[in-house]
N, C-alpha and C. Protein backbone atom coordinates (compact mmCIF):
# COMPACT_ATOMS: atom_id res chain seq x y z
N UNK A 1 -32.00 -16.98 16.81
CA UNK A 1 -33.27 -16.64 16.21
C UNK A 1 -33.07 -15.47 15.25
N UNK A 2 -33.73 -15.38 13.90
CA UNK A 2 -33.45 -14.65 13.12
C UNK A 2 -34.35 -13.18 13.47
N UNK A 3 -33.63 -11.82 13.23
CA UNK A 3 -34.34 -11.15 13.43
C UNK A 3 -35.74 -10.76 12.87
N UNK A 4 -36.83 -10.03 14.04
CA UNK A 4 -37.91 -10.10 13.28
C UNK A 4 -38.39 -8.16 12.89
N UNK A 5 -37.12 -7.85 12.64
CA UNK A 5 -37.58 -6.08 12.32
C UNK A 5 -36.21 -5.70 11.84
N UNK A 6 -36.05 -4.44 11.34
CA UNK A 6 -35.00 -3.82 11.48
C UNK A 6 -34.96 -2.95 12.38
N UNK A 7 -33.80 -2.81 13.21
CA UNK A 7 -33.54 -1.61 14.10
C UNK A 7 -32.26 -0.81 14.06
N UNK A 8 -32.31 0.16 14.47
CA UNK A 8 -30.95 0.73 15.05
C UNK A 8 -30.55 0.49 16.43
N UNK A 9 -31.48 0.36 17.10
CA UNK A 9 -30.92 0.63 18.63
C UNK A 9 -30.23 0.12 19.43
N UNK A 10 -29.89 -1.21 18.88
CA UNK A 10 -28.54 -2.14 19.31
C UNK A 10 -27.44 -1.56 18.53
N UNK A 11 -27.34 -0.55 17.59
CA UNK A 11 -26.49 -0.36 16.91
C UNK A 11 -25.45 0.82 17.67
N UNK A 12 -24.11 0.56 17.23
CA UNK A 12 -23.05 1.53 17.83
C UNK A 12 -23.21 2.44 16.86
N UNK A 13 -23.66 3.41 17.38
CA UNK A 13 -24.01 5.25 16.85
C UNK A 13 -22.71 5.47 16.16
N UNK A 14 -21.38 5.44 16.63
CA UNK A 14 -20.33 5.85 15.87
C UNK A 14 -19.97 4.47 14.89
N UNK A 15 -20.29 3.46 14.19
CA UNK A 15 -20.65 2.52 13.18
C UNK A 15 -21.83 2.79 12.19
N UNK A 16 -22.71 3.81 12.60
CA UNK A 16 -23.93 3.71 11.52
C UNK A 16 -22.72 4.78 10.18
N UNK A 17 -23.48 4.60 9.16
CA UNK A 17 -22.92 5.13 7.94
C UNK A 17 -24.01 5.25 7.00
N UNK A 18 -24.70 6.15 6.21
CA UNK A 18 -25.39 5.45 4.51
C UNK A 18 -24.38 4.67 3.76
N UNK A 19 -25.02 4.21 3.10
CA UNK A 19 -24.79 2.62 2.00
C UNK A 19 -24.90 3.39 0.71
N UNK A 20 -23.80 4.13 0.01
CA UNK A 20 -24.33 4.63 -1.45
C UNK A 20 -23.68 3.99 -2.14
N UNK A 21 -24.46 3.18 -3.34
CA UNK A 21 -23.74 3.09 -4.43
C UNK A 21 -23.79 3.85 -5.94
N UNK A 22 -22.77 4.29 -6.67
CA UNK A 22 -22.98 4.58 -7.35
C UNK A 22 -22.64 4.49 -9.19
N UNK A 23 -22.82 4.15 -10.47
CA UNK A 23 -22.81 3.87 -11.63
C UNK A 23 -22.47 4.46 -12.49
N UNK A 24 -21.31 4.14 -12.88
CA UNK A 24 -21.23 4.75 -14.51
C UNK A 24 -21.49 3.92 -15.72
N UNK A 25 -22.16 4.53 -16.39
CA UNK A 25 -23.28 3.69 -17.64
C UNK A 25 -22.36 3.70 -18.89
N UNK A 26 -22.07 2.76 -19.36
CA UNK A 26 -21.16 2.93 -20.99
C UNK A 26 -21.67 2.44 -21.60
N UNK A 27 -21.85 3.70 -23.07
CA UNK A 27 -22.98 3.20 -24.27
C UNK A 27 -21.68 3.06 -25.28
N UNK A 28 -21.73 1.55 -25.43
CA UNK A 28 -21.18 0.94 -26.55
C UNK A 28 -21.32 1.44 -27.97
N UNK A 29 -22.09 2.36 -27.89
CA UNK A 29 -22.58 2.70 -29.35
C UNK A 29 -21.85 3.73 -30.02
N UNK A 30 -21.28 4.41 -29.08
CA UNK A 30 -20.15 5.53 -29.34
C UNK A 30 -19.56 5.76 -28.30
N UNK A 31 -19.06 5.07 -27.26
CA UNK A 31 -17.72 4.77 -26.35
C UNK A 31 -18.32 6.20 -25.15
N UNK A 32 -19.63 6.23 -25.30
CA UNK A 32 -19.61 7.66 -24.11
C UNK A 32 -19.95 7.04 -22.68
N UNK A 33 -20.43 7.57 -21.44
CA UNK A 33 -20.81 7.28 -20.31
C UNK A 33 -21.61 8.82 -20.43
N UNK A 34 -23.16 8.40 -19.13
CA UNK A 34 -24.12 9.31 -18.98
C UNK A 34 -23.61 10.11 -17.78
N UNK A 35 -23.71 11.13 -17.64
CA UNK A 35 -23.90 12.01 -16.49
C UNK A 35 -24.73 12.43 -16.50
N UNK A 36 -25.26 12.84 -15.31
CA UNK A 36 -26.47 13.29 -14.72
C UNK A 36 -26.47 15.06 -13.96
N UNK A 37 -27.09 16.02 -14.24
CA UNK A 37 -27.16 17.12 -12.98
C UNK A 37 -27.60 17.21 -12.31
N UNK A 38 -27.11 17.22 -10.96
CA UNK A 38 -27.50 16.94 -9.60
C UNK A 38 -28.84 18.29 -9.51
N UNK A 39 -29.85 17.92 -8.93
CA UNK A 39 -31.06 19.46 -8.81
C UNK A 39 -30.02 20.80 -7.88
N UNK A 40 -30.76 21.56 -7.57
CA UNK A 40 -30.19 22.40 -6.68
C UNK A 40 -30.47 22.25 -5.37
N UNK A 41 -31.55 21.65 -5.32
CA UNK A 41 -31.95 21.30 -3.76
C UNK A 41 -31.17 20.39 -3.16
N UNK A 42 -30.11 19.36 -3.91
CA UNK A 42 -29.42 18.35 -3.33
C UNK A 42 -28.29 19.35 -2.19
N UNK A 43 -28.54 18.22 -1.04
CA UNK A 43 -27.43 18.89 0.14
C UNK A 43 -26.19 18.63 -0.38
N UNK A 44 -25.98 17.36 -0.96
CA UNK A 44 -24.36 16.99 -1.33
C UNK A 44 -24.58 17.53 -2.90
N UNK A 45 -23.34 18.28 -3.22
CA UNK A 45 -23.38 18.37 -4.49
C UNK A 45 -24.47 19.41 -5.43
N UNK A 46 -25.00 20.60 -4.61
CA UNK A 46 -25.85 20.61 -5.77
C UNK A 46 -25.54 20.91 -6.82
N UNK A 47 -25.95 20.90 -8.62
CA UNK A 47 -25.62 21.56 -9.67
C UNK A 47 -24.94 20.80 -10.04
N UNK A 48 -24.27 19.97 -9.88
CA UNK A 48 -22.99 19.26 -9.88
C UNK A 48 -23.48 18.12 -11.30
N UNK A 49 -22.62 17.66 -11.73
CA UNK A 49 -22.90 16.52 -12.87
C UNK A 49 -22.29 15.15 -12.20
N UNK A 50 -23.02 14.24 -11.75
CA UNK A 50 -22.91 12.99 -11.37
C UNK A 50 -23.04 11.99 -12.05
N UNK A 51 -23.94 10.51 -11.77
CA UNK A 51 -23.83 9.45 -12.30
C UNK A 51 -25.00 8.75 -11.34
N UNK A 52 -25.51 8.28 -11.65
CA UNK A 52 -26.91 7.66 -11.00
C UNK A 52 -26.36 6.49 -9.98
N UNK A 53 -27.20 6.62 -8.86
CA UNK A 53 -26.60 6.14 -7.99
C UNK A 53 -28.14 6.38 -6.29
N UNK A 54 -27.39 5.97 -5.29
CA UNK A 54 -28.65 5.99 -4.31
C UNK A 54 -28.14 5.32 -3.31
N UNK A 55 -28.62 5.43 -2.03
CA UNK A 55 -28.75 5.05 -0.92
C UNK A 55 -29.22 3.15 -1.21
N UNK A 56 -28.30 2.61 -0.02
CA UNK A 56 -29.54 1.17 0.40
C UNK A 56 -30.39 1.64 1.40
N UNK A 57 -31.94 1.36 1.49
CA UNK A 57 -32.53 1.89 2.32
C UNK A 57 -32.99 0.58 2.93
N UNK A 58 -34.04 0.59 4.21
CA UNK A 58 -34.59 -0.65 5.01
C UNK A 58 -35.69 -1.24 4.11
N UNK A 59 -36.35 -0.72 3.06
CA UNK A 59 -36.78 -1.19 2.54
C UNK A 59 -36.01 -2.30 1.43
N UNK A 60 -35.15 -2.06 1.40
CA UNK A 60 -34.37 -2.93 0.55
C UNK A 60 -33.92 -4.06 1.00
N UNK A 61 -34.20 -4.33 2.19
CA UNK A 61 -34.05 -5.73 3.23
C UNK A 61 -35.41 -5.98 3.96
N UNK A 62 -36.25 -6.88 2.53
CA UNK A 62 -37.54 -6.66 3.34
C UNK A 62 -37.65 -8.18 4.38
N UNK A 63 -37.63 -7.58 5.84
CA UNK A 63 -37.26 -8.98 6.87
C UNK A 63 -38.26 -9.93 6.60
N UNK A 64 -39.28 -10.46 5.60
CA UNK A 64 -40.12 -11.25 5.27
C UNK A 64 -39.43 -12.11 4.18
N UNK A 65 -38.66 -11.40 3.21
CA UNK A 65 -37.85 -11.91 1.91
C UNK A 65 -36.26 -12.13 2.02
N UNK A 66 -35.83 -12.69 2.79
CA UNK A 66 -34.52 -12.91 2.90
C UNK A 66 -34.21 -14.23 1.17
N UNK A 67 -32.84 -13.44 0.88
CA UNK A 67 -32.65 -14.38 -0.28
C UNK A 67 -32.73 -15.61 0.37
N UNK A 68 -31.98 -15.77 1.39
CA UNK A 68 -31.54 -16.99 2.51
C UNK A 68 -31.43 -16.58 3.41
N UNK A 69 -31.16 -18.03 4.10
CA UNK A 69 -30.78 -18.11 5.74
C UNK A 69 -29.91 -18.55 6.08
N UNK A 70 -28.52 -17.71 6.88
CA UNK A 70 -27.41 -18.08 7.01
C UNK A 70 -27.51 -18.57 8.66
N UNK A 71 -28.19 -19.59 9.25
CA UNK A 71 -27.94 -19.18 10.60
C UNK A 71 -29.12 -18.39 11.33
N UNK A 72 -28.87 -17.40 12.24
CA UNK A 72 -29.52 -16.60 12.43
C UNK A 72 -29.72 -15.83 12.09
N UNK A 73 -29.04 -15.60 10.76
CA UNK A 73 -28.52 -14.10 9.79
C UNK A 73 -29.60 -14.48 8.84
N UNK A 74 -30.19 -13.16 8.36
CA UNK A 74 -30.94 -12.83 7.07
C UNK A 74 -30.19 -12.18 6.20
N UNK A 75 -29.86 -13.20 5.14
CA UNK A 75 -29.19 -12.60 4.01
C UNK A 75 -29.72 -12.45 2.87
N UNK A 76 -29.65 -10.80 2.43
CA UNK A 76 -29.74 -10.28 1.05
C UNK A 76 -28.94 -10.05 0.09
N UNK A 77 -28.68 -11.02 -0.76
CA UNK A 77 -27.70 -10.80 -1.55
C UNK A 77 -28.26 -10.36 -2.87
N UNK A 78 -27.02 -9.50 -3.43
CA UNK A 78 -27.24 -8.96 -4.45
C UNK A 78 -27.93 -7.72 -4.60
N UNK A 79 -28.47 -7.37 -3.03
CA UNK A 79 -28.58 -5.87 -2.59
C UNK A 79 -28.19 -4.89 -4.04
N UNK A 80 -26.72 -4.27 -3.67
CA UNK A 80 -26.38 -3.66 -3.84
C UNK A 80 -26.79 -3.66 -5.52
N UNK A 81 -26.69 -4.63 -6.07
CA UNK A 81 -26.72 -4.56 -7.96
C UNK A 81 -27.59 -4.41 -7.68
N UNK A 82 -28.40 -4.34 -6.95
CA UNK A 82 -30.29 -4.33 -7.34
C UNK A 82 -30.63 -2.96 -7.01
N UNK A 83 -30.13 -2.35 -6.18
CA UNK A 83 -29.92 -1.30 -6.03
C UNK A 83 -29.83 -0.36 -7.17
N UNK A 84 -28.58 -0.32 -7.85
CA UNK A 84 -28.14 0.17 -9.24
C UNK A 84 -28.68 -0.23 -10.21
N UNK A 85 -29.23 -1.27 -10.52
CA UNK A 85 -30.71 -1.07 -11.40
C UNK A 85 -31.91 -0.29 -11.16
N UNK A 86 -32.12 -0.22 -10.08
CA UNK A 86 -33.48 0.47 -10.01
C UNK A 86 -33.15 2.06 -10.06
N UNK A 87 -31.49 2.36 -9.43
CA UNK A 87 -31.91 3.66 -9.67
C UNK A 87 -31.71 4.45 -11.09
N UNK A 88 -30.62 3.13 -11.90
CA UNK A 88 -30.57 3.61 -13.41
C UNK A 88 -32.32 3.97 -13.98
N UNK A 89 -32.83 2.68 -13.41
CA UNK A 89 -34.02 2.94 -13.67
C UNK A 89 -34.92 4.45 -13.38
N UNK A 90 -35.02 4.84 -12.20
CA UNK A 90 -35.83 5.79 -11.61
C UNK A 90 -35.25 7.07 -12.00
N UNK A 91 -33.56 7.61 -12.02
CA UNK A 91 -33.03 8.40 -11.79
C UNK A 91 -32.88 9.18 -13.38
N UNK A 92 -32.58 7.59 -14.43
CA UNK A 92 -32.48 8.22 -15.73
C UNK A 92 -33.36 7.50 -16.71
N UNK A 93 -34.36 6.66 -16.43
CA UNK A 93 -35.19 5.74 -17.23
C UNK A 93 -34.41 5.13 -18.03
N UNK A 94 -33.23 4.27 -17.42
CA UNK A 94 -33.47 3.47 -18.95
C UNK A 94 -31.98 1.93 -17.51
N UNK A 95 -31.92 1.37 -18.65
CA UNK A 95 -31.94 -0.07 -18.25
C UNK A 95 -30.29 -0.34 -18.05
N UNK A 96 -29.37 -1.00 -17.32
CA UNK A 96 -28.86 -1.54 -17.53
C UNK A 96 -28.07 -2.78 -17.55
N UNK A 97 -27.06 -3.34 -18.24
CA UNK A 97 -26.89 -4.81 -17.92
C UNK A 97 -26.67 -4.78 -16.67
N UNK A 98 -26.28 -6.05 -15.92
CA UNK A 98 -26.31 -6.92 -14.84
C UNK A 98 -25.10 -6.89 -14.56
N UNK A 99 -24.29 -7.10 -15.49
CA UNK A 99 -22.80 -7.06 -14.76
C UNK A 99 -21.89 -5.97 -14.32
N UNK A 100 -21.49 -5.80 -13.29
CA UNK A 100 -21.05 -4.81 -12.49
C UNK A 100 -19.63 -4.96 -12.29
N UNK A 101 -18.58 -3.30 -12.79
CA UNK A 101 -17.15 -4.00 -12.28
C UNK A 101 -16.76 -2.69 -11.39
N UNK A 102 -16.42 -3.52 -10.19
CA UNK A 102 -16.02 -2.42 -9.53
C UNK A 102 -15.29 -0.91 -10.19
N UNK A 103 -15.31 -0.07 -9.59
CA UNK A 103 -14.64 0.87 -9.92
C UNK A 103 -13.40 1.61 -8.62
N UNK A 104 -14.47 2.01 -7.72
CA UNK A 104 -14.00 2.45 -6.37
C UNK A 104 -14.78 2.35 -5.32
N UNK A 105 -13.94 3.11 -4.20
CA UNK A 105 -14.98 3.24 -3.35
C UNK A 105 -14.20 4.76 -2.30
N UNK A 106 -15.43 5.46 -1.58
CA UNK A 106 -14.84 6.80 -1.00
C UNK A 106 -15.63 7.20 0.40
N UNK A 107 -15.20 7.16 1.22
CA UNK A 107 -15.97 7.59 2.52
C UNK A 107 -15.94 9.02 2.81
N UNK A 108 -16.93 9.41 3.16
CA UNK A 108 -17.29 11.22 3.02
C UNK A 108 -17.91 11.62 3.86
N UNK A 109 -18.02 13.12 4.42
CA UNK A 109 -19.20 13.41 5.54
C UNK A 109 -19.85 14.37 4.63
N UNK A 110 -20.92 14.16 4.77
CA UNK A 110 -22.32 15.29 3.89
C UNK A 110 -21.83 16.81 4.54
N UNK A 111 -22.68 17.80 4.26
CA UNK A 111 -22.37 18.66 4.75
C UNK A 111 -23.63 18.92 6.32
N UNK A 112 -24.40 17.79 5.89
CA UNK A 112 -25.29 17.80 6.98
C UNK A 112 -24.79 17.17 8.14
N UNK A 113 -23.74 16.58 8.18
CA UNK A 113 -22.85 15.92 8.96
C UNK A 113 -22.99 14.25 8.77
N UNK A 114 -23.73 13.79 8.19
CA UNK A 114 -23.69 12.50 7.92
C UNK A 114 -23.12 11.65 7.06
N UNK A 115 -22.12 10.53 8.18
CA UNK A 115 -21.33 10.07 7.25
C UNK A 115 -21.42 8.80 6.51
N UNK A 116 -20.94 9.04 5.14
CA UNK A 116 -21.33 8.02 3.52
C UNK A 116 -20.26 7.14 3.63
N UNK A 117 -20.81 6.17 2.93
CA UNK A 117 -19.77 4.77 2.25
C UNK A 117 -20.26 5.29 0.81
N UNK A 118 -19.30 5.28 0.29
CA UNK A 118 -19.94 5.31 -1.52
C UNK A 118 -19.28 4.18 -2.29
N UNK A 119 -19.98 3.45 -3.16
CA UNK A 119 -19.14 2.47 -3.63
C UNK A 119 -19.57 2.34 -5.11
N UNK A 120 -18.75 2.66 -6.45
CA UNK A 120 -19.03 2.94 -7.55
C UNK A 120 -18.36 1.57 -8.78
N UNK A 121 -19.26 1.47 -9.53
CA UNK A 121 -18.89 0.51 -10.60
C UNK A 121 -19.52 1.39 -11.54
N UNK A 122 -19.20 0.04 -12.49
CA UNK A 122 -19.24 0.43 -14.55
C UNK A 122 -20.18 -0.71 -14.46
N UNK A 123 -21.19 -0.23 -15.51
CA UNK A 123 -21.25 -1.27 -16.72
C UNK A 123 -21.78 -0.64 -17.58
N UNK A 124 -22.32 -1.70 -18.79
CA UNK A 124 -23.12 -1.33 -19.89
C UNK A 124 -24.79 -1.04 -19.83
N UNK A 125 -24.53 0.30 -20.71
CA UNK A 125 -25.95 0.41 -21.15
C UNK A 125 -26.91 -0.80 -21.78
N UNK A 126 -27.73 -0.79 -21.28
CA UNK A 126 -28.94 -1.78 -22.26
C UNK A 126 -30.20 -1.41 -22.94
N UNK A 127 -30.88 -0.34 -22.64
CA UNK A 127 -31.79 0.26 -23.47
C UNK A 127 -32.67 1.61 -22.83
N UNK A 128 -33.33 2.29 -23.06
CA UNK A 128 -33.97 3.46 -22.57
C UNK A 128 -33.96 4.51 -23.40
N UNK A 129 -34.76 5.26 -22.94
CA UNK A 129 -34.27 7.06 -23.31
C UNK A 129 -34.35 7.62 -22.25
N UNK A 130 -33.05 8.49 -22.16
CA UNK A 130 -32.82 9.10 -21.00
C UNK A 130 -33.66 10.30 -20.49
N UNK A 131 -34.38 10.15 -19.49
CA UNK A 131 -35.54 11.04 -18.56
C UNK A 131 -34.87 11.12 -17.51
N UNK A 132 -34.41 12.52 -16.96
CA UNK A 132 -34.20 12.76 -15.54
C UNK A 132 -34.94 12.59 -14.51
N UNK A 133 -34.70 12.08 -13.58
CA UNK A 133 -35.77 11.97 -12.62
C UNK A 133 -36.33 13.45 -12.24
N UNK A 134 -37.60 13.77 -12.14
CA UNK A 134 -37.77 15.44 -12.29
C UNK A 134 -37.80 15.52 -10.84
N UNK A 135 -37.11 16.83 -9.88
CA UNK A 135 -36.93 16.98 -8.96
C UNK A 135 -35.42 16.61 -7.92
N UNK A 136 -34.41 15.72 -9.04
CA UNK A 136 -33.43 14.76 -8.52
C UNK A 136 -32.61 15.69 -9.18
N UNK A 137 -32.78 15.28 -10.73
CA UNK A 137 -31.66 15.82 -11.89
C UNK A 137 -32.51 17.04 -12.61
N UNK A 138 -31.71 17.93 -13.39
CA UNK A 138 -32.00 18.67 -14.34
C UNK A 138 -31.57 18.96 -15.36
N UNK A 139 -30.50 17.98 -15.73
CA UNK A 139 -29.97 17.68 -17.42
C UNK A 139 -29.24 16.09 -17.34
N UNK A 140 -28.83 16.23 -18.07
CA UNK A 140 -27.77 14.92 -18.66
C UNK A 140 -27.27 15.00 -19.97
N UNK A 141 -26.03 14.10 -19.88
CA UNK A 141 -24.83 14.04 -21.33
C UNK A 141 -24.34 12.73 -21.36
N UNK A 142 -24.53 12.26 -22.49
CA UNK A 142 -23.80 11.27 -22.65
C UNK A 142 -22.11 11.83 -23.13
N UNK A 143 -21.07 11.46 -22.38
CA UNK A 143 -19.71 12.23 -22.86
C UNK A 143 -18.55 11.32 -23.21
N UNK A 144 -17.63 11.21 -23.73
CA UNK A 144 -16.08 10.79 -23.77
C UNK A 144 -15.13 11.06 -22.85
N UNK A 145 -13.76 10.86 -23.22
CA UNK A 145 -12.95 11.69 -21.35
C UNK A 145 -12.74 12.91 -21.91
N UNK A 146 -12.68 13.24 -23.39
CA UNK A 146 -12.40 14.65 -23.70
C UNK A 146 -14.04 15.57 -23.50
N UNK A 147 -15.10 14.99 -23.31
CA UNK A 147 -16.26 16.26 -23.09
C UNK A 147 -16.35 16.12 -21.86
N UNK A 148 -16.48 15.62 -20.98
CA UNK A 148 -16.53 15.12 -20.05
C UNK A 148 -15.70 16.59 -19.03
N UNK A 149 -14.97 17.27 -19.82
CA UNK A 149 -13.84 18.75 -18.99
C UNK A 149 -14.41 18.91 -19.25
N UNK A 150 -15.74 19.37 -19.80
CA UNK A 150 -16.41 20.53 -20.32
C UNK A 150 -17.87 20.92 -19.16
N UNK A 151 -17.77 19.66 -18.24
CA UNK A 151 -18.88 19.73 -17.32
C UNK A 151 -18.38 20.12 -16.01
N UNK A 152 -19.09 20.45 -14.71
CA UNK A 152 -18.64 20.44 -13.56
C UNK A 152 -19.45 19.56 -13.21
N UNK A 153 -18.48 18.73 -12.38
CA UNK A 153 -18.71 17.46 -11.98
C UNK A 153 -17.82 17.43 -10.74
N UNK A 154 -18.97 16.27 -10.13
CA UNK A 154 -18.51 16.15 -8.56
C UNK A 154 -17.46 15.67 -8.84
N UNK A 155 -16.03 15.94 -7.82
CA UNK A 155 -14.78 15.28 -8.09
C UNK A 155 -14.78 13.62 -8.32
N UNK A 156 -13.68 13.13 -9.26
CA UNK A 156 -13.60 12.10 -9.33
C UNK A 156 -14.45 11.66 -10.25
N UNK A 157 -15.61 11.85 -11.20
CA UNK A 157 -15.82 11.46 -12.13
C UNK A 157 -15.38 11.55 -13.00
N UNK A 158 -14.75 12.91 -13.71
CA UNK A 158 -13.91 12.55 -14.88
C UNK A 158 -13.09 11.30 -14.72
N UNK A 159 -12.44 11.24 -13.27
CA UNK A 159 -11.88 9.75 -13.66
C UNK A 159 -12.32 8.69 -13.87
N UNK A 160 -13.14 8.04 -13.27
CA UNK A 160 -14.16 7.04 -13.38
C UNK A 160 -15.03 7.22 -14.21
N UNK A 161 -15.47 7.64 -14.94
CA UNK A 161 -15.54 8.44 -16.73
C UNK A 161 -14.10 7.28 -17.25
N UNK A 162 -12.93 8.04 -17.55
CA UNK A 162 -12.06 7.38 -18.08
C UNK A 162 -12.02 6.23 -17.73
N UNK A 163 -11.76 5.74 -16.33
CA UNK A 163 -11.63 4.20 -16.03
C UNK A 163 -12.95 3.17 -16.89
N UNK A 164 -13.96 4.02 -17.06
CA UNK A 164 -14.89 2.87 -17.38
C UNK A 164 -14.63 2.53 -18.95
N UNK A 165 -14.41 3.90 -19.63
CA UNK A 165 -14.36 3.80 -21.06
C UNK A 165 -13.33 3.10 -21.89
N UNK A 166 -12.25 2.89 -20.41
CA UNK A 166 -10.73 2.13 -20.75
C UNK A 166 -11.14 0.74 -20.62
N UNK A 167 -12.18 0.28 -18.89
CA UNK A 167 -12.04 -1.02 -19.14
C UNK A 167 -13.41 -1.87 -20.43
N UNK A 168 -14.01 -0.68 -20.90
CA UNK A 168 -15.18 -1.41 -21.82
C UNK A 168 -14.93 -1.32 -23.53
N UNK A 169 -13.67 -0.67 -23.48
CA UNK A 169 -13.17 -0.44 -25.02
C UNK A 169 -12.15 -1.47 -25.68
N UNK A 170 -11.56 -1.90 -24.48
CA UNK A 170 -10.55 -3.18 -25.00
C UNK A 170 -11.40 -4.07 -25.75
């Protein structure tokens, strides 16, 4: 029987994790990717220059809308890209394509003690003007891999910065 809620409480406490994914945006128009500044209130990272990105939350598996039915399993597919649209959307107003290429992925403990899956791709910009989400971010840059030193940024974006601009420039 397919489930009729979400819960934790069948769940093994040392298995729970957050679900983050996160995006680097490449504007074809002059080979840059967006970063974002993390607010100060953020526990992970504050101040920091990131890349739009977010939690999967329970709302994002609404148990009424399963894409399908595998069985007894409710499956949502495509979660995760849907995910990274909405928060390109919310985080920096503006749009992007659909296709997603991996980049990485990094497991982390917050400093609140809670531990992350983070899982990051590329793609292309598709349209907007960039608005910080007010209260989230408090600037943004579109950069190259050479401006890109010029920010402090959570580790590992300058690289994934470069990785994206390498695989969208060929």
């Amino acid at each position: 029987m397919p489930a009729k809620k979400i819960s934790i409480d069948n769940a093994k406490k040392e298995k729970l994790f957050y679900i983050v994914a996160n995006l680097v945006v490449y504007r074809e128009s002059d080979g840059r990717c967006l970063i974002l500044k993390r607010h100060p209130r953020e526990i992970a990272h504050p101040n920091k220059f990131a890349v739009p990105g977010g939690k999967l939350e329970w709302k994002d598996l609404p148990i009424d809308k399963p894409t399908r039915i595998n069985g007894d399993i409710l499956d949502y597919e495509n979660a995760v890209e849907e995910l990274l649209k909405r928060e390109a959307r919310e985080e920096a107003g503006i749009e992007v394509h659909g296709d997603f290429i991996y980049i990485n992925s990094v497991a982390f403990i917050r400093p609140d003690e809670i531990p992350v899956i983070l899982v990051k791709f590329a793609t292309k910009y598709k349209s907007g003007e960039v608005k910080p989400e007010p209260g989230a971010f408090t600037d943004y840059a579109w950069v190259n891999e050479e401006e890109i030193k010029k920010y402090d940024c959570i580790k590992g974006i300058p690289e994934e910065i470069r990785k994206t601009i390498q695989i969208f420039s060929k």
